[in-house]
PDB file of N, CA and C in Angstrom:
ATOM      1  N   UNK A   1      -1.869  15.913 -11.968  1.00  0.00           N
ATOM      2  CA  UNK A   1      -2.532  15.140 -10.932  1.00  0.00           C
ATOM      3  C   UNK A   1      -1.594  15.055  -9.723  1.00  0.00           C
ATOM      4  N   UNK A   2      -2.192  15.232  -8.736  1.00  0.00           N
ATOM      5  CA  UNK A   2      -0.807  15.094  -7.096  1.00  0.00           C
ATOM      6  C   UNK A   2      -1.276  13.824  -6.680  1.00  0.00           C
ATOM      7  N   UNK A   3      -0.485  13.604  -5.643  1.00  0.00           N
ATOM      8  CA  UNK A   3       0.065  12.359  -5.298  1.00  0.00           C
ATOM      9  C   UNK A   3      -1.197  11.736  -4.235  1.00  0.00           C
ATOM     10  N   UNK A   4      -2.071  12.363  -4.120  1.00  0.00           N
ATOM     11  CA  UNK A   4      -3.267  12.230  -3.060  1.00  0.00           C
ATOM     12  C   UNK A   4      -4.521  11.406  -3.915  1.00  0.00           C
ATOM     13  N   UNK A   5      -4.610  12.208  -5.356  1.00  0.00           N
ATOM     14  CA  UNK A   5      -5.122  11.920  -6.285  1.00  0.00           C
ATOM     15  C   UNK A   5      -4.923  10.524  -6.855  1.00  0.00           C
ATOM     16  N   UNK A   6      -3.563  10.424  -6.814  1.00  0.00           N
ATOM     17  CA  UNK A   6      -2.816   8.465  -7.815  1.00  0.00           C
ATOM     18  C   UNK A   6      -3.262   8.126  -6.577  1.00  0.00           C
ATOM     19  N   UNK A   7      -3.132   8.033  -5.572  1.00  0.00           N
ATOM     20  CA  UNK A   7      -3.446   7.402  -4.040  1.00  0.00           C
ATOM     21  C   UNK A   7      -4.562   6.678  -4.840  1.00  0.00           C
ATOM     22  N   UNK A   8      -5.953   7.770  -4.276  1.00  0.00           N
ATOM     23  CA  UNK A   8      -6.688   7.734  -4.369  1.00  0.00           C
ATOM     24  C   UNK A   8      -7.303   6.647  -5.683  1.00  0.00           C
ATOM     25  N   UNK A   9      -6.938   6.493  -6.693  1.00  0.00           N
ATOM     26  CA  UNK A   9      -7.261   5.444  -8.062  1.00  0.00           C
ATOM     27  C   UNK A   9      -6.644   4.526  -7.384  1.00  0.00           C
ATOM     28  N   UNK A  10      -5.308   4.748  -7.042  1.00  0.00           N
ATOM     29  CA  UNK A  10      -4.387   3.127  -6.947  1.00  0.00           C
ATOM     30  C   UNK A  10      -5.485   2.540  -5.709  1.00  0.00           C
ATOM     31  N   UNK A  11      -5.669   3.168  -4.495  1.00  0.00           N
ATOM     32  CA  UNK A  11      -6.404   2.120  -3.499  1.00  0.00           C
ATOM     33  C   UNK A  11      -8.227   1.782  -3.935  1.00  0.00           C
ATOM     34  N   UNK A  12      -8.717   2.590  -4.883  1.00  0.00           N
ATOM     35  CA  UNK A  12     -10.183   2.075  -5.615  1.00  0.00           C
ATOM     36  C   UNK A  12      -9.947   0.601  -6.335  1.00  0.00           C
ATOM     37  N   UNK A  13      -9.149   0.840  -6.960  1.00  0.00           N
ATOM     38  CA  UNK A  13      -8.306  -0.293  -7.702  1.00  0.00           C
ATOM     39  C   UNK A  13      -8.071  -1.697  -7.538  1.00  0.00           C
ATOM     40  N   UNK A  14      -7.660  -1.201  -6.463  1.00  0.00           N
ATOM     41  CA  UNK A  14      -7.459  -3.088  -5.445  1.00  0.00           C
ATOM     42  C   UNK A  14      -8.588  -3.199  -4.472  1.00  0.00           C
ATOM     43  N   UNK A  15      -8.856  -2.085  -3.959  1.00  0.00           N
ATOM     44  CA  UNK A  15     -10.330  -2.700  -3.239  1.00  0.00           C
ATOM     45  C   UNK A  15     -11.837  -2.959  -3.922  1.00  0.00           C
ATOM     46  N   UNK A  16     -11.400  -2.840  -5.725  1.00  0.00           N
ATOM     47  CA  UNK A  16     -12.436  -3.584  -6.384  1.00  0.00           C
ATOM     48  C   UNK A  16     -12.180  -4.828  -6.422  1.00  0.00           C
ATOM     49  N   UNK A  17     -11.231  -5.283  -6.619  1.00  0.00           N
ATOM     50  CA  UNK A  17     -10.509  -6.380  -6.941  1.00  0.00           C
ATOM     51  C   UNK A  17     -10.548  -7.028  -5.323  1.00  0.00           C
ATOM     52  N   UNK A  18     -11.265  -6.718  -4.418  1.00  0.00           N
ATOM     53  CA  UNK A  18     -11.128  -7.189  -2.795  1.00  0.00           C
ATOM     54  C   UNK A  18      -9.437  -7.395  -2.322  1.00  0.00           C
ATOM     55  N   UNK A  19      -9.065  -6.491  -2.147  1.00  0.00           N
ATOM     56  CA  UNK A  19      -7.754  -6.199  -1.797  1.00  0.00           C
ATOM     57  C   UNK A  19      -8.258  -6.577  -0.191  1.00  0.00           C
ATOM     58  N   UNK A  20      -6.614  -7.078   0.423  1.00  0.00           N
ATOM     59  CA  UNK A  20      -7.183  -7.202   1.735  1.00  0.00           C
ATOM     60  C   UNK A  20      -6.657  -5.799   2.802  1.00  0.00           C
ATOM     61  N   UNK A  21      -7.229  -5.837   3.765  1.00  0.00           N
ATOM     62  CA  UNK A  21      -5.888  -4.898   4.887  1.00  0.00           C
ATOM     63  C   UNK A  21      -5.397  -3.785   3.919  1.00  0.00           C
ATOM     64  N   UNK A  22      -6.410  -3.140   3.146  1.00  0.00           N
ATOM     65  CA  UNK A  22      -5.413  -1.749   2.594  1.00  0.00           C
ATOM     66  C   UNK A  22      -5.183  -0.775   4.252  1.00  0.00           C
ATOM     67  N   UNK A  23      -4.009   0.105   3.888  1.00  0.00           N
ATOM     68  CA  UNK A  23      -3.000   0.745   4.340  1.00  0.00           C
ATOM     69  C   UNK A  23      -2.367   1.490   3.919  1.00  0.00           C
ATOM     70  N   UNK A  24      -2.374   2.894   3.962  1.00  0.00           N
ATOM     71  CA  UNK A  24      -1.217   3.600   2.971  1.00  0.00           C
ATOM     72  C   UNK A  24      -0.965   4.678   4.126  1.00  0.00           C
ATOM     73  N   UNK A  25       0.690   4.662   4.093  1.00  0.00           N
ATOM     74  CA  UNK A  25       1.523   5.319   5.022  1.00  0.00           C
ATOM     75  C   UNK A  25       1.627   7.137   4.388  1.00  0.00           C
ATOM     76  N   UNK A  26       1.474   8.262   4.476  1.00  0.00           N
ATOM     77  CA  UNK A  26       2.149   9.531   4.215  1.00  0.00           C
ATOM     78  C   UNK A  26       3.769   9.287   4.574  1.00  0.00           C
ATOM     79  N   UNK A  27       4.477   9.263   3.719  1.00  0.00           N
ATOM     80  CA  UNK A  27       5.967   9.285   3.479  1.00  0.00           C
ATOM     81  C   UNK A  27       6.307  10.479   3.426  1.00  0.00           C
ATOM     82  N   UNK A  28       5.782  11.712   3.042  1.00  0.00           N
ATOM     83  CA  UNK A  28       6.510  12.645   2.852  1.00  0.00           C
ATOM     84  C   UNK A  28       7.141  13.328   4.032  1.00  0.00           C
ATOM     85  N   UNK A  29       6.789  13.191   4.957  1.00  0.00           N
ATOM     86  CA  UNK A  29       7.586  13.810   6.418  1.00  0.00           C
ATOM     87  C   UNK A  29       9.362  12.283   6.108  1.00  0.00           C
ATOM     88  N   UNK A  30       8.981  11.430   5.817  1.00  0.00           N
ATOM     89  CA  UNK A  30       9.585  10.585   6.453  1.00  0.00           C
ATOM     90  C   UNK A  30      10.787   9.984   5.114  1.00  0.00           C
ATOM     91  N   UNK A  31      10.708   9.956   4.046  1.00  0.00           N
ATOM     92  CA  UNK A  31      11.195   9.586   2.966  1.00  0.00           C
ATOM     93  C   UNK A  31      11.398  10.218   1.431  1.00  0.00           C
ATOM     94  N   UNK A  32      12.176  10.512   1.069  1.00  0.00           N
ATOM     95  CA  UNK A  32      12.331  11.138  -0.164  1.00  0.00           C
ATOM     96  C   UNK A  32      12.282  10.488  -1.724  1.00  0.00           C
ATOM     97  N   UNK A  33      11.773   9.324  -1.570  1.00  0.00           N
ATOM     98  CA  UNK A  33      11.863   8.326  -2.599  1.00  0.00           C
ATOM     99  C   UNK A  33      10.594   8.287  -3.103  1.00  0.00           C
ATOM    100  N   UNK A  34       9.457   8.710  -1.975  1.00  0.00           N
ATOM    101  CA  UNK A  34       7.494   8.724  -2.754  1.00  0.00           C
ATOM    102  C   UNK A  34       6.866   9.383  -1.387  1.00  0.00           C
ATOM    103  N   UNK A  35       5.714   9.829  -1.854  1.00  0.00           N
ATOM    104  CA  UNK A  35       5.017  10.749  -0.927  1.00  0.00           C
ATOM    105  C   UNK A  35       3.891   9.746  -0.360  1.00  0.00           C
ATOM    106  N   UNK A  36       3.443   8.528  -0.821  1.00  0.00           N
ATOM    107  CA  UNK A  36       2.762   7.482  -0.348  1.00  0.00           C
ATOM    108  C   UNK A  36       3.366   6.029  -0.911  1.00  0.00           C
ATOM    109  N   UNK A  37       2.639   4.811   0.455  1.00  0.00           N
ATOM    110  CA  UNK A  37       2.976   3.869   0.030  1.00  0.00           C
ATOM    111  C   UNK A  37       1.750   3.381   0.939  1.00  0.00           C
ATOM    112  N   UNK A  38       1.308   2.456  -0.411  1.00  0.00           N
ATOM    113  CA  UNK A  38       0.090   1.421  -0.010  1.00  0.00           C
ATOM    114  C   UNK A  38       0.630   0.399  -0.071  1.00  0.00           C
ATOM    115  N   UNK A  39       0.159  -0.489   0.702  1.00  0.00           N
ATOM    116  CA  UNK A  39      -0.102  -1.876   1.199  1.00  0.00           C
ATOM    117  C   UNK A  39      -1.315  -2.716   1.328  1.00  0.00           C
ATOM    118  N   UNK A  40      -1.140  -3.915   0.753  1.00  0.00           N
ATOM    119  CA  UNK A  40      -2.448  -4.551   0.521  1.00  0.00           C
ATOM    120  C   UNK A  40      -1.939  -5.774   0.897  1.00  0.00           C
ATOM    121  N   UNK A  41      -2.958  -6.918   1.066  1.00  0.00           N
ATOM    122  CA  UNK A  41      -2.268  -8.450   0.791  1.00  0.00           C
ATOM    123  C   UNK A  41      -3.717  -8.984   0.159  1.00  0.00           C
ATOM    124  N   UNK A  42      -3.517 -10.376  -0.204  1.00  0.00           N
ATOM    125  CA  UNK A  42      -4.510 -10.717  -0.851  1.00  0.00           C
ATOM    126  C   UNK A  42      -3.735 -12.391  -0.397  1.00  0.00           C
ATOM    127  N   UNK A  43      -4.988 -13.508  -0.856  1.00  0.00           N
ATOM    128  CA  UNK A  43      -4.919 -14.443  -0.292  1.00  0.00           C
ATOM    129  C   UNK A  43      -4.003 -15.234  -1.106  1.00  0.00           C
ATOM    130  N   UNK A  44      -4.298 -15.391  -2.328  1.00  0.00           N
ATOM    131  CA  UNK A  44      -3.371 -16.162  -3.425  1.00  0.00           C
ATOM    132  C   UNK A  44      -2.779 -15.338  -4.217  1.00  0.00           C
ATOM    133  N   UNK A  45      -2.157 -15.870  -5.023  1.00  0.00           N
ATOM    134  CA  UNK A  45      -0.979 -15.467  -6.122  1.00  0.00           C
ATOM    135  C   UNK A  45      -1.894 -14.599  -7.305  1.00  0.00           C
ATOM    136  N   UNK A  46      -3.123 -15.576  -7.779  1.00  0.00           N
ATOM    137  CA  UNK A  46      -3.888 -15.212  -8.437  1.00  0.00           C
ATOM    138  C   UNK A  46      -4.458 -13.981  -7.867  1.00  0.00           C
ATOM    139  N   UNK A  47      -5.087 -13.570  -6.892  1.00  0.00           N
ATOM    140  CA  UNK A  47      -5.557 -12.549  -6.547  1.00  0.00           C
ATOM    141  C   UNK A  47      -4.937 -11.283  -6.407  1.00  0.00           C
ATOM    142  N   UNK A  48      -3.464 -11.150  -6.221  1.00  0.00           N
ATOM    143  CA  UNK A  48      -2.282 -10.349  -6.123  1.00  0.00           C
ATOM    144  C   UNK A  48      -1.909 -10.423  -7.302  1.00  0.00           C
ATOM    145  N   UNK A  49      -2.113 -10.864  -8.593  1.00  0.00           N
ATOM    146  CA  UNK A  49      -2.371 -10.757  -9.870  1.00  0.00           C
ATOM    147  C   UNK A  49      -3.325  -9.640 -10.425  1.00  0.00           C
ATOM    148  N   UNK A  50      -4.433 -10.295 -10.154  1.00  0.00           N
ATOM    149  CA  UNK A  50      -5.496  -9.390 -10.141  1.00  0.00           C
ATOM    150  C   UNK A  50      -5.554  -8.135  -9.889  1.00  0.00           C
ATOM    151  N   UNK A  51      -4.856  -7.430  -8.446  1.00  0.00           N
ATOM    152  CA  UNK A  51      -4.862  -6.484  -7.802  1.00  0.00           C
ATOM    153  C   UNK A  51      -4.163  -6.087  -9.132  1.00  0.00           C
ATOM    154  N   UNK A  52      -2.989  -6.159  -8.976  1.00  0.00           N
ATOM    155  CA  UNK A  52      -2.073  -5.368  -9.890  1.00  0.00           C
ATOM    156  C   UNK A  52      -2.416  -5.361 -10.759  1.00  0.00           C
ATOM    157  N   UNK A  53      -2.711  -6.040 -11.511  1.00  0.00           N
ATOM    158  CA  UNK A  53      -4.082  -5.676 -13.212  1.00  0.00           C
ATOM    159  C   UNK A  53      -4.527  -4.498 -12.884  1.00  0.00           C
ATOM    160  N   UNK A  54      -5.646  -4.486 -12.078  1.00  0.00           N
ATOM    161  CA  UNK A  54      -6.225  -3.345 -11.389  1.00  0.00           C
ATOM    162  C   UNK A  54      -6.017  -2.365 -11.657  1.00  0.00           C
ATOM    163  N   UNK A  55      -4.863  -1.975 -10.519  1.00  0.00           N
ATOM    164  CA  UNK A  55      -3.821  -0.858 -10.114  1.00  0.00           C
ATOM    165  C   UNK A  55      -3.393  -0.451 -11.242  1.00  0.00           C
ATOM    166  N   UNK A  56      -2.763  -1.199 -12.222  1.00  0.00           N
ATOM    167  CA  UNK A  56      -1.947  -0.639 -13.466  1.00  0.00           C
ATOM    168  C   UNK A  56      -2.716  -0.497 -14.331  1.00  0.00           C
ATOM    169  N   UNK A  57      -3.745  -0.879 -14.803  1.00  0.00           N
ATOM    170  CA  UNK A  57      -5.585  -0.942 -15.724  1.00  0.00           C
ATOM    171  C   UNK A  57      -6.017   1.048 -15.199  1.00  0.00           C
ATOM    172  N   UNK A  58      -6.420   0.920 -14.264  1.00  0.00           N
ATOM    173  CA  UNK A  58      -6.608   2.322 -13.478  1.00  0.00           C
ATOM    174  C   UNK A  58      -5.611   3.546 -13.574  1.00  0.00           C
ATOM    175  N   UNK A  59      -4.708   3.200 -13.443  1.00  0.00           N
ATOM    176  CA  UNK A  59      -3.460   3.981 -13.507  1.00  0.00           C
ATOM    177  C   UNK A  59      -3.359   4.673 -14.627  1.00  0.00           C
ATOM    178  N   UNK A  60      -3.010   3.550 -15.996  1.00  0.00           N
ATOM    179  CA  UNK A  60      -3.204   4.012 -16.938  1.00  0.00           C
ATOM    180  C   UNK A  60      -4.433   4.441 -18.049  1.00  0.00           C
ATOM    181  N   UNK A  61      -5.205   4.482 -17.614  1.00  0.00           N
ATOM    182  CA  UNK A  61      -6.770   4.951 -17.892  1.00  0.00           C
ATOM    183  C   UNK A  61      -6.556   5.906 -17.552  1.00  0.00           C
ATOM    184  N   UNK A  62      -5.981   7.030 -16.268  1.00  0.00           N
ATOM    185  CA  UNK A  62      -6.345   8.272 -15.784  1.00  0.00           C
ATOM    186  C   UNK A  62      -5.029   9.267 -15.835  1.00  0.00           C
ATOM    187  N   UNK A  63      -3.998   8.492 -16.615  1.00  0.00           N
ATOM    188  CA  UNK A  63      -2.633   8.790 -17.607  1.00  0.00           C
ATOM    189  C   UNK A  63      -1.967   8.736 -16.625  1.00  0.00           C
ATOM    190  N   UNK A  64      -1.734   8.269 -15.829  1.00  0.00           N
ATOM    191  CA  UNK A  64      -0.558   8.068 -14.611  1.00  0.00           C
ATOM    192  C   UNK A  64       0.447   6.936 -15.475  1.00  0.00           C
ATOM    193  N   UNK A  65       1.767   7.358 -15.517  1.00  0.00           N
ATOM    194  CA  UNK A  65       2.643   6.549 -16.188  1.00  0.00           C
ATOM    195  C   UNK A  65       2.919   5.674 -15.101  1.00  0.00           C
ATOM    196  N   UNK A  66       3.082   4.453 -15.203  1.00  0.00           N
ATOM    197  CA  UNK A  66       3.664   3.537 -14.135  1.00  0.00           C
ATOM    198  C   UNK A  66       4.888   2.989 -14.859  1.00  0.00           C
ATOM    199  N   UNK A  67       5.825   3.493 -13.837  1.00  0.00           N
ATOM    200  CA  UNK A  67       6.792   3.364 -13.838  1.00  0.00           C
ATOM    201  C   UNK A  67       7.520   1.982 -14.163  1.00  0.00           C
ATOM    202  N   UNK A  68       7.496   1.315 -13.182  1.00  0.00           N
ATOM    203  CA  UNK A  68       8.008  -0.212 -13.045  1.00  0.00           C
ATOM    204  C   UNK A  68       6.468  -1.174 -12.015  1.00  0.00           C
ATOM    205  N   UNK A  69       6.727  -1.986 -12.837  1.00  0.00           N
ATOM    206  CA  UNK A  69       6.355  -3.854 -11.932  1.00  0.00           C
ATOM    207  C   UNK A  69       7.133  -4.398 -11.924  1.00  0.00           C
ATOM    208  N   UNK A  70       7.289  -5.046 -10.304  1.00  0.00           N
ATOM    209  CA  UNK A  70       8.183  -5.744  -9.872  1.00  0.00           C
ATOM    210  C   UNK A  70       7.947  -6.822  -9.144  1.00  0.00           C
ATOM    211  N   UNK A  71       7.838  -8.212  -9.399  1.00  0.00           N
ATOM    212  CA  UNK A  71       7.566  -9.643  -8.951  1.00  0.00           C
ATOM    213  C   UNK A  71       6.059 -10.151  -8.934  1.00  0.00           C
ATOM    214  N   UNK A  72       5.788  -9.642 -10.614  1.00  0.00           N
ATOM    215  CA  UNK A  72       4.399 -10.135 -11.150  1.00  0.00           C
ATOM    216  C   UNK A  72       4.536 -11.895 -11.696  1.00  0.00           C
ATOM    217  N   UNK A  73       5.682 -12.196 -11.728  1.00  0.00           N
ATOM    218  CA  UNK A  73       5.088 -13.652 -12.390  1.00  0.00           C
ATOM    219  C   UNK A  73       5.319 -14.248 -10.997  1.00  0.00           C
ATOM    220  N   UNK A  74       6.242 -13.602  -9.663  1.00  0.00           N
ATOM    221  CA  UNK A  74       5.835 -14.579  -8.527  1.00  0.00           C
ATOM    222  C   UNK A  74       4.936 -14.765  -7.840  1.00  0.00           C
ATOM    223  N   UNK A  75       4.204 -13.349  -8.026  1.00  0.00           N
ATOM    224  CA  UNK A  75       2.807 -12.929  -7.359  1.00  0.00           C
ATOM    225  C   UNK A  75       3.003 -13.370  -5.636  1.00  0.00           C
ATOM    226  N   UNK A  76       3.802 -13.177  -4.862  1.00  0.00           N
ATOM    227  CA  UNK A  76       4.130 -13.550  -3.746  1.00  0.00           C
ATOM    228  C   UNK A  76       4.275 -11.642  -3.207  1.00  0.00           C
ATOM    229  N   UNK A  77       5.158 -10.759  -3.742  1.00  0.00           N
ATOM    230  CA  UNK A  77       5.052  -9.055  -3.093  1.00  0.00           C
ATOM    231  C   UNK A  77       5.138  -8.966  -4.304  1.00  0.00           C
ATOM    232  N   UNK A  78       4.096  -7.699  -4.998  1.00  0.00           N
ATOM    233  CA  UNK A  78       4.273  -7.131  -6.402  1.00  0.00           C
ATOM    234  C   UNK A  78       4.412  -5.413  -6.323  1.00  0.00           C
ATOM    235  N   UNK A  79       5.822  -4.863  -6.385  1.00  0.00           N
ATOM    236  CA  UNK A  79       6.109  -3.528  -6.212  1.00  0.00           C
ATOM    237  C   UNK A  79       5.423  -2.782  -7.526  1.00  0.00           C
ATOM    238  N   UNK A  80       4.425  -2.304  -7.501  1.00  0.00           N
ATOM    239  CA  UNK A  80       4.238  -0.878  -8.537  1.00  0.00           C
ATOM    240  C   UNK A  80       4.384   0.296  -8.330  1.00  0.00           C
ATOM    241  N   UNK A  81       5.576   0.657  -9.294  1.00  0.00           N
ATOM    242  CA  UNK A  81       6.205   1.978  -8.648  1.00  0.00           C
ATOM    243  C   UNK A  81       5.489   3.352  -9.970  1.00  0.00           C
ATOM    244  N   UNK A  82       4.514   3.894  -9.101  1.00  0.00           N
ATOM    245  CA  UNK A  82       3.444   5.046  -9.881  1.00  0.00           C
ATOM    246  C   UNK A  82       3.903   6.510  -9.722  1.00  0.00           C
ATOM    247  N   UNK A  83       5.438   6.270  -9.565  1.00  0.00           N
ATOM    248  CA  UNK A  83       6.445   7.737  -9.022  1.00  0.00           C
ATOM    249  C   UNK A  83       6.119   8.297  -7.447  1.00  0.00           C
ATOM    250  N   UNK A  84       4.988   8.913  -7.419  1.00  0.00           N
ATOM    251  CA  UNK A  84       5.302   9.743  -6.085  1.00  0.00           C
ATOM    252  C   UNK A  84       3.946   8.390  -5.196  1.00  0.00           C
ATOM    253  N   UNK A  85       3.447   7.342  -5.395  1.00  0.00           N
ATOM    254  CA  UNK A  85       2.736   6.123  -4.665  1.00  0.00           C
ATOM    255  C   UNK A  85       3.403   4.993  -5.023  1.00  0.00           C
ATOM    256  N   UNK A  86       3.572   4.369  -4.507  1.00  0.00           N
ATOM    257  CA  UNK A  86       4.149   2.584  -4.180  1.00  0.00           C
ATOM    258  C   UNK A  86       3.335   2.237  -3.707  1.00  0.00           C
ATOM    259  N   UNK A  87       3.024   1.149  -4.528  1.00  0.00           N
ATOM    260  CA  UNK A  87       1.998   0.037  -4.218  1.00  0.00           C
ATOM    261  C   UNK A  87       2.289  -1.306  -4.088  1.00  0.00           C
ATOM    262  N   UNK A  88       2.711  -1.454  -2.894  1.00  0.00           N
ATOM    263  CA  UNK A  88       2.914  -3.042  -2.379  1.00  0.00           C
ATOM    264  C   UNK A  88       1.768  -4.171  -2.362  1.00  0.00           C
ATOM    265  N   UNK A  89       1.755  -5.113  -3.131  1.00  0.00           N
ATOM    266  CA  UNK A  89       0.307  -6.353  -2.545  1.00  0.00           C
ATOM    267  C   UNK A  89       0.970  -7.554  -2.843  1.00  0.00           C
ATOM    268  N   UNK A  90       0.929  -7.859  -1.417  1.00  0.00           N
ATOM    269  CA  UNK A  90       1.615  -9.055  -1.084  1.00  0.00           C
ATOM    270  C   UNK A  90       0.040  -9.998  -0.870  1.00  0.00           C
ATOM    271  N   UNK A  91       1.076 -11.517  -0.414  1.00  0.00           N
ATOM    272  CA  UNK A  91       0.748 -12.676  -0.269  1.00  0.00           C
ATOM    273  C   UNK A  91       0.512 -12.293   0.859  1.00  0.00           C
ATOM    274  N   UNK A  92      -0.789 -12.936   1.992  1.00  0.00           N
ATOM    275  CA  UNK A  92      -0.951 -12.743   3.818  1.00  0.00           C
ATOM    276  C   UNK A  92       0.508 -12.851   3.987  1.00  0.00           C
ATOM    277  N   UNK A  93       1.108 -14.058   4.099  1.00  0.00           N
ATOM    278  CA  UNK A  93       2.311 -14.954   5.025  1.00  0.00           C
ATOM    279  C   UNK A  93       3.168 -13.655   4.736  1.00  0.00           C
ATOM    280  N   UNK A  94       3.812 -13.277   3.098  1.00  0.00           N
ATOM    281  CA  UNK A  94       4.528 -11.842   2.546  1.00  0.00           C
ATOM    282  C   UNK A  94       4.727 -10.926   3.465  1.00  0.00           C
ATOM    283  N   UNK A  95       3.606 -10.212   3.371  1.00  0.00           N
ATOM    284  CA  UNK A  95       3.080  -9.247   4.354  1.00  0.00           C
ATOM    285  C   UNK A  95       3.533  -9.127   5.543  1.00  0.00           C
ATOM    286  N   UNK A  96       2.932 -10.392   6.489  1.00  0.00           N
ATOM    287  CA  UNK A  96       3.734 -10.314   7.756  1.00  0.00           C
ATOM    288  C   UNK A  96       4.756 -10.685   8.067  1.00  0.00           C
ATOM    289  N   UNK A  97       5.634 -10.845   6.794  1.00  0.00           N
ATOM    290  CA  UNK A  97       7.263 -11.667   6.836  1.00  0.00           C
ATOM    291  C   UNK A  97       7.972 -10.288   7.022  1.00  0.00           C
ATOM    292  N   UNK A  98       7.424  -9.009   6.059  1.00  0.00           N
ATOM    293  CA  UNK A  98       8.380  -7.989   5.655  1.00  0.00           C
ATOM    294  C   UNK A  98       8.070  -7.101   6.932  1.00  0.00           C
ATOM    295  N   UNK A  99       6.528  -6.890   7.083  1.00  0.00           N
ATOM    296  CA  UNK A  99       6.455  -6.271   8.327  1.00  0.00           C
ATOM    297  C   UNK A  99       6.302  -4.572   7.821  1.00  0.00           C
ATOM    298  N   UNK A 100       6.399  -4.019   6.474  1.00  0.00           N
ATOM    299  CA  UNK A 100       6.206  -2.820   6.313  1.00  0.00           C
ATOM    300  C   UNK A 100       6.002  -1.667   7.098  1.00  0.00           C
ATOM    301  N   UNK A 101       4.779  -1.936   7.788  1.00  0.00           N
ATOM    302  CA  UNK A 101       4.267  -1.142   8.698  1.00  0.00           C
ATOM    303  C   UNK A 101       5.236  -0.747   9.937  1.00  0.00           C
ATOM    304  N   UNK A 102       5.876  -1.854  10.606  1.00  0.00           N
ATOM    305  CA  UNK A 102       6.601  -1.231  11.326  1.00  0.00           C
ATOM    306  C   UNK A 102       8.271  -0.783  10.817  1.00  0.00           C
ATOM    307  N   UNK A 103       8.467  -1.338   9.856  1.00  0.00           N
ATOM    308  CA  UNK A 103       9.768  -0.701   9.484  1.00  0.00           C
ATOM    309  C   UNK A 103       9.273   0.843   9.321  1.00  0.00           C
ATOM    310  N   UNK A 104       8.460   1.315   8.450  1.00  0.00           N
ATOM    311  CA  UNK A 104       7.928   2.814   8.111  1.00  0.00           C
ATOM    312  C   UNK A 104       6.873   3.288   9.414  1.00  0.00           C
ATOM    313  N   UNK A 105       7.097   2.827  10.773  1.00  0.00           N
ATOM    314  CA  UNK A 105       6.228   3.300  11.498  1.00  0.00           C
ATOM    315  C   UNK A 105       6.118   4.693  11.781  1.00  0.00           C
ATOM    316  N   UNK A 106       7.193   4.951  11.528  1.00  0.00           N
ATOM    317  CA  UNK A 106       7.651   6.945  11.692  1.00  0.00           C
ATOM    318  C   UNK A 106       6.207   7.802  10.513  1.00  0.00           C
ATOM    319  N   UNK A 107       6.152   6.842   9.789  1.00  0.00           N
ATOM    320  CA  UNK A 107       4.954   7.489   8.586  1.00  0.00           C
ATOM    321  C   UNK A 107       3.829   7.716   9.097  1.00  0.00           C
ATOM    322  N   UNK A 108       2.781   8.966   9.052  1.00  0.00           N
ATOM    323  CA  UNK A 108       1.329   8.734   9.573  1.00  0.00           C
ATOM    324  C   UNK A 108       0.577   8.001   8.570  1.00  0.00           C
ATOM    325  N   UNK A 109      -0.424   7.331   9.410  1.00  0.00           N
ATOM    326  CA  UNK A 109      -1.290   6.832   8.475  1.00  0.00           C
ATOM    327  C   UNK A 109      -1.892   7.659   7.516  1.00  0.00           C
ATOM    328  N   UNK A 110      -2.948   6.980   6.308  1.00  0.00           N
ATOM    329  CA  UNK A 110      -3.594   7.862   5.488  1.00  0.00           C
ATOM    330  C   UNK A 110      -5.061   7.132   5.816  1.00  0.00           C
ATOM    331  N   UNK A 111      -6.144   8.212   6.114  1.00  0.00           N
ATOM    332  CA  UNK A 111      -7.340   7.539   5.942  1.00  0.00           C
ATOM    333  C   UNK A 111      -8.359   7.264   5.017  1.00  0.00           C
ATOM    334  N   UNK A 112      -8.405   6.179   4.485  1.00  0.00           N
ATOM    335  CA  UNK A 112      -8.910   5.611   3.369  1.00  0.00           C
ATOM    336  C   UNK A 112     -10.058   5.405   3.154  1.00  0.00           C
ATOM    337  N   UNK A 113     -10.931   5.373   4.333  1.00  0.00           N
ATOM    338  CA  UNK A 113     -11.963   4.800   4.419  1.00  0.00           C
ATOM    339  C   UNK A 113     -13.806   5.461   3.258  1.00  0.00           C
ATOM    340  N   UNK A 114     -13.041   6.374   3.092  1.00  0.00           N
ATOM    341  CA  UNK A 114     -14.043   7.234   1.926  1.00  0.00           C
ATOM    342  C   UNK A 114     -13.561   6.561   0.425  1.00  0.00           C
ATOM    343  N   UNK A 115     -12.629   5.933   0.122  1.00  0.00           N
ATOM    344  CA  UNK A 115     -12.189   5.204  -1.066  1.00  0.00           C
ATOM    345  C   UNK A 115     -12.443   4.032  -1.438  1.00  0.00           C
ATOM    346  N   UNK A 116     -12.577   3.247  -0.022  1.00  0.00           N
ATOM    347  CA  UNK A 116     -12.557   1.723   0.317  1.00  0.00           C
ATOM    348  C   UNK A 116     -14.337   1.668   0.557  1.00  0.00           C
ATOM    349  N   UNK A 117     -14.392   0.105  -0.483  1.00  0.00           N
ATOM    350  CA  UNK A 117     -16.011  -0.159  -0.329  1.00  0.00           C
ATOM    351  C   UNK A 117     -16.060  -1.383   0.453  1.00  0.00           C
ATOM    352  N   UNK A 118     -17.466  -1.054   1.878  1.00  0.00           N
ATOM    353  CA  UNK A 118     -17.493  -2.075   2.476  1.00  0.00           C
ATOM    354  C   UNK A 118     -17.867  -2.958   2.571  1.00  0.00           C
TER     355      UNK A 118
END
């Protein structure tokens, strides 16, 4: 499976779960650590719970090993690292604390909008 493909499950995933503001940057011009990174936020702790259920429920249903979860019992930013996609879903306030988007602004966007239900 390529990395367009895990995209593709990881952002169905959270936008069942009403993910907010999905976003996923193409890294591969720009970073050697993953070829995508999504971004989501969601309103509460519980819901950024949820997402990541999701994400990792999906993931492993379609044999994508996930790697690591990272800051699931704070549910405030929850890193799922799916090897070549990172999946960030933060808290709103999270989100615009870290600022993702413009630290990785060098990344082109990815367009999602055939994945994402409106």
């Amino acid at each position: 499976m390529d990395s367009k493909q895990i995209l593709e499950i990881a952002v169905k995933a959270a936008s069942d779960k009403r993910a907010e503001n999905l976003m996923a940057l193409d890294m591969q011009g720009v970073s050697l650590i993953t070829d995508y990174f999504l971004i989501t936020d969601a309103t509460s702790g519980r819901q950024v719970q949820a997402i990541t259920d999701s994400v990792q429920e999906a993931a492993e249903n379609a044999g994508i090993t996930v790697k690591r979860i990272e800051g699931r019992d704070a549910a405030r930013w929850v890193l799922i690292d799916l090897g070549d996609v990172m999946v960030h879903v933060f808290q709103t306030e999270e989100r615009s604390h870290y600022n993702l988007e413009k630290l990785w602004s060098d990344a082109p966007l990815v367009d999602l909008t055939d994945w994402v239900e409106a």
